[in-house]
Protein backbone atom coordinates (compact mmCIF):
# COMPACT_ATOMS: atom_id res chain seq x y z
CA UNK A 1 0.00 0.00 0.00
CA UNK A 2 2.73 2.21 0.56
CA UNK A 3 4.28 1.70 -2.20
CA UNK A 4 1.51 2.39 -4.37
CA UNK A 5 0.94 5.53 -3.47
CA UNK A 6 5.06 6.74 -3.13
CA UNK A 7 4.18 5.36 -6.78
CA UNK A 8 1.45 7.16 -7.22
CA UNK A 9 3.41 10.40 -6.00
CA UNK A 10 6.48 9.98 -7.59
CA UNK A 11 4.87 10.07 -11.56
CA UNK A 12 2.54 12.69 -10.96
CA UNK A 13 4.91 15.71 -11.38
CA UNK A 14 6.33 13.78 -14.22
CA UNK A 15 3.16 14.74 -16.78
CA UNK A 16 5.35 12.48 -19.78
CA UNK A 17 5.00 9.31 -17.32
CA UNK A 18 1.38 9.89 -16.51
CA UNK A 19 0.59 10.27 -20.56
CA UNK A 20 2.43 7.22 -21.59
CA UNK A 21 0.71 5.11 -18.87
CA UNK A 22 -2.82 6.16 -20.83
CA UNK A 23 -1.33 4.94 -24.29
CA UNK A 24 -3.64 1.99 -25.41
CA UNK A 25 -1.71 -1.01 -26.48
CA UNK A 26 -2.07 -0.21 -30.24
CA UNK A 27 0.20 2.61 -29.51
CA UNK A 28 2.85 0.56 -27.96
CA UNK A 29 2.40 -1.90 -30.84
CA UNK A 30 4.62 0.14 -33.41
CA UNK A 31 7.46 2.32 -33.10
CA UNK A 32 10.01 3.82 -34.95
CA UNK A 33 13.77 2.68 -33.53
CA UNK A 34 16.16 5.75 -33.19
CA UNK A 35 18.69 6.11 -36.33
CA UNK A 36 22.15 7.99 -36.74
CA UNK A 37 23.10 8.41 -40.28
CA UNK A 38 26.85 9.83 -41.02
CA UNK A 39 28.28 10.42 -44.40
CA UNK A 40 32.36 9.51 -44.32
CA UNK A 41 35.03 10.11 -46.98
CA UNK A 42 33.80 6.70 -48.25
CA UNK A 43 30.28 5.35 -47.17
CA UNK A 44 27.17 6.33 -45.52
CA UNK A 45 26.80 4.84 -42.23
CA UNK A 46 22.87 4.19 -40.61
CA UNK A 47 23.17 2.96 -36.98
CA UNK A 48 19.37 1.84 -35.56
CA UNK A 49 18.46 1.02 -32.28
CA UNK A 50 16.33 -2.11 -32.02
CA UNK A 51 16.51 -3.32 -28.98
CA UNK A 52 14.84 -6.82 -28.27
CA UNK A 53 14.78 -7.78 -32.09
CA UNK A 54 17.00 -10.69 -33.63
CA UNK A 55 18.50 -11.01 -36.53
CA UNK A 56 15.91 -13.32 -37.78
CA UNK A 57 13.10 -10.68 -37.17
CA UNK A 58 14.68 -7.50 -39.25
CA UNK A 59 14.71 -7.36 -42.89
CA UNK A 60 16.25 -4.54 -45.02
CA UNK A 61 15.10 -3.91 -48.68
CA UNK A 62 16.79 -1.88 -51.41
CA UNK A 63 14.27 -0.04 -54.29
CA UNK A 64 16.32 1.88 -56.37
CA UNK A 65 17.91 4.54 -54.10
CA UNK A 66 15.26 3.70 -51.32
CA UNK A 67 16.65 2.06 -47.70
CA UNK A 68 13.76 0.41 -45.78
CA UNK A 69 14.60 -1.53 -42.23
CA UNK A 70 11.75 -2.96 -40.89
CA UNK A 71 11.26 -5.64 -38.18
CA UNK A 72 9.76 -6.60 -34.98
CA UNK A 73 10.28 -7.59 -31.57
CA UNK A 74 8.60 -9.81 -29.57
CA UNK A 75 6.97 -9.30 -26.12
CA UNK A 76 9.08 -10.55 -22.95
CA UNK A 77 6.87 -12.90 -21.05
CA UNK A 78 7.77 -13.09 -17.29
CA UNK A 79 6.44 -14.52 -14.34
CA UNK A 80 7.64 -13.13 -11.13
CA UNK A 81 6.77 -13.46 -7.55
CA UNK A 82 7.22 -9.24 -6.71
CA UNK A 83 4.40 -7.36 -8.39
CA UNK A 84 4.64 -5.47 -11.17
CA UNK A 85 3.66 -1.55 -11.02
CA UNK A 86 5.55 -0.29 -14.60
CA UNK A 87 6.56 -2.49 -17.58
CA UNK A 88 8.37 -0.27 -20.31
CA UNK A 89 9.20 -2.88 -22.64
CA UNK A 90 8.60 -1.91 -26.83
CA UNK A 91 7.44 -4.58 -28.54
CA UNK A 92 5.69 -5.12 -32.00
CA UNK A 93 6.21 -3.98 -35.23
CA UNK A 94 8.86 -1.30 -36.48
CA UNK A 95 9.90 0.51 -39.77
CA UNK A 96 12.95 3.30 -41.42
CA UNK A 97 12.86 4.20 -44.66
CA UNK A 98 15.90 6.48 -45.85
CA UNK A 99 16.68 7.89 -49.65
CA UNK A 100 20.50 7.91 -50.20
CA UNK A 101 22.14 10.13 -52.61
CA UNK A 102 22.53 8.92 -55.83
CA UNK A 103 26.49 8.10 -55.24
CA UNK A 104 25.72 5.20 -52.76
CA UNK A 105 26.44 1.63 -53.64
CA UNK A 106 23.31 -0.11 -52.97
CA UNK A 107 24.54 -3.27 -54.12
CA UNK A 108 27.28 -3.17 -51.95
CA UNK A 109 25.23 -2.86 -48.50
CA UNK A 110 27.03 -4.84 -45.52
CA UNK A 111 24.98 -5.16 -41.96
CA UNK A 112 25.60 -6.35 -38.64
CA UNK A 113 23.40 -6.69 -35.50
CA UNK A 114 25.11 -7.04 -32.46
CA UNK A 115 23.58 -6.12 -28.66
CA UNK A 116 20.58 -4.32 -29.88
CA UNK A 117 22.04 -2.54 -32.53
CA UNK A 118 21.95 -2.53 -36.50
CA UNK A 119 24.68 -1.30 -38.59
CA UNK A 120 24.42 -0.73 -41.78
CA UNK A 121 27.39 0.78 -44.27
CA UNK A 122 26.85 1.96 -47.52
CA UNK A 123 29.81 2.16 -49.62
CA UNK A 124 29.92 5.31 -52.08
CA UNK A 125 30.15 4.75 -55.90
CA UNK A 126 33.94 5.28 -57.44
CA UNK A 127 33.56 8.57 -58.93
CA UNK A 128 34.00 8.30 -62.45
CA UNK A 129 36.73 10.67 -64.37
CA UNK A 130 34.36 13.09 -66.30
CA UNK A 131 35.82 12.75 -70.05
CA UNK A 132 35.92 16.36 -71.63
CA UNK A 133 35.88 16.28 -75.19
CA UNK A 134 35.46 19.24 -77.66
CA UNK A 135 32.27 18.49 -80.08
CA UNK A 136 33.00 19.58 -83.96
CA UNK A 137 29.91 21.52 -85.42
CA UNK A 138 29.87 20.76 -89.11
């Protein structure tokens, strides 16, 4: 009982924790994982947070200069003894769509998921050697 209402106490000042706690389950269903995208000398680099998805469950597309990551992760199902007040867990469905620049490799995509995180690197095209030549009028 005590705890309940330190509970209680201790979101209502905290308006963000009292709006997510009205969120239906839809809602929570799908969400859109935080991305980092960098540009170096010689790729693009998109970092994604998914936390709680495996490999298995994330698939990345190419269409033409169009990125799309899009996954899902799976609900945790635990069974304790204590009882639960707050379970901030994502789970469900999740998608990133990004348009690279026209000199990215899309063929040559390499990714890794490791601890929650997807890595993607996108090498850039070889620039080709623009070939000047002077055009006769006749």
């Amino acid at each position: 009982m005590a705890l309940s209402l330190f509970h209680n106490s201790l979101w209502e000042d905290w308006p963000e924790f009292r709006s997510l706690e009205r969120r239906t389950n839809t809602e929570l269903q799908q969400w859109t994982p935080r991305c980092d995208v960098r540009e170096t000398k010689n790729n693009f680099k998109i970092t994604a947070e998914v936390p709680g998805a495996k490999k298995d469950d994330i698939n990345i597309e190419v269409n033409g200069n169009q990125l799309k990551i899009e996954g899902k992760v799976h609900e945790e199902k635990k069974e304790e003894d204590d009882t639960l007040y707050r379970y901030e867990r994502r789970y469900g469905s999740f998608t990133r769509s990004f348009t690279l620049p026209d000199e990215a490799d899309m063929t040559k995509i390499q990714a890794e998921h490791q601890n929650g995180i997807l890595n993607l690197c996108i090498p850039k095209k070889a620039k080709q050697e623009s070939h000047r030549k002077k055009i006769e009028i006749k």
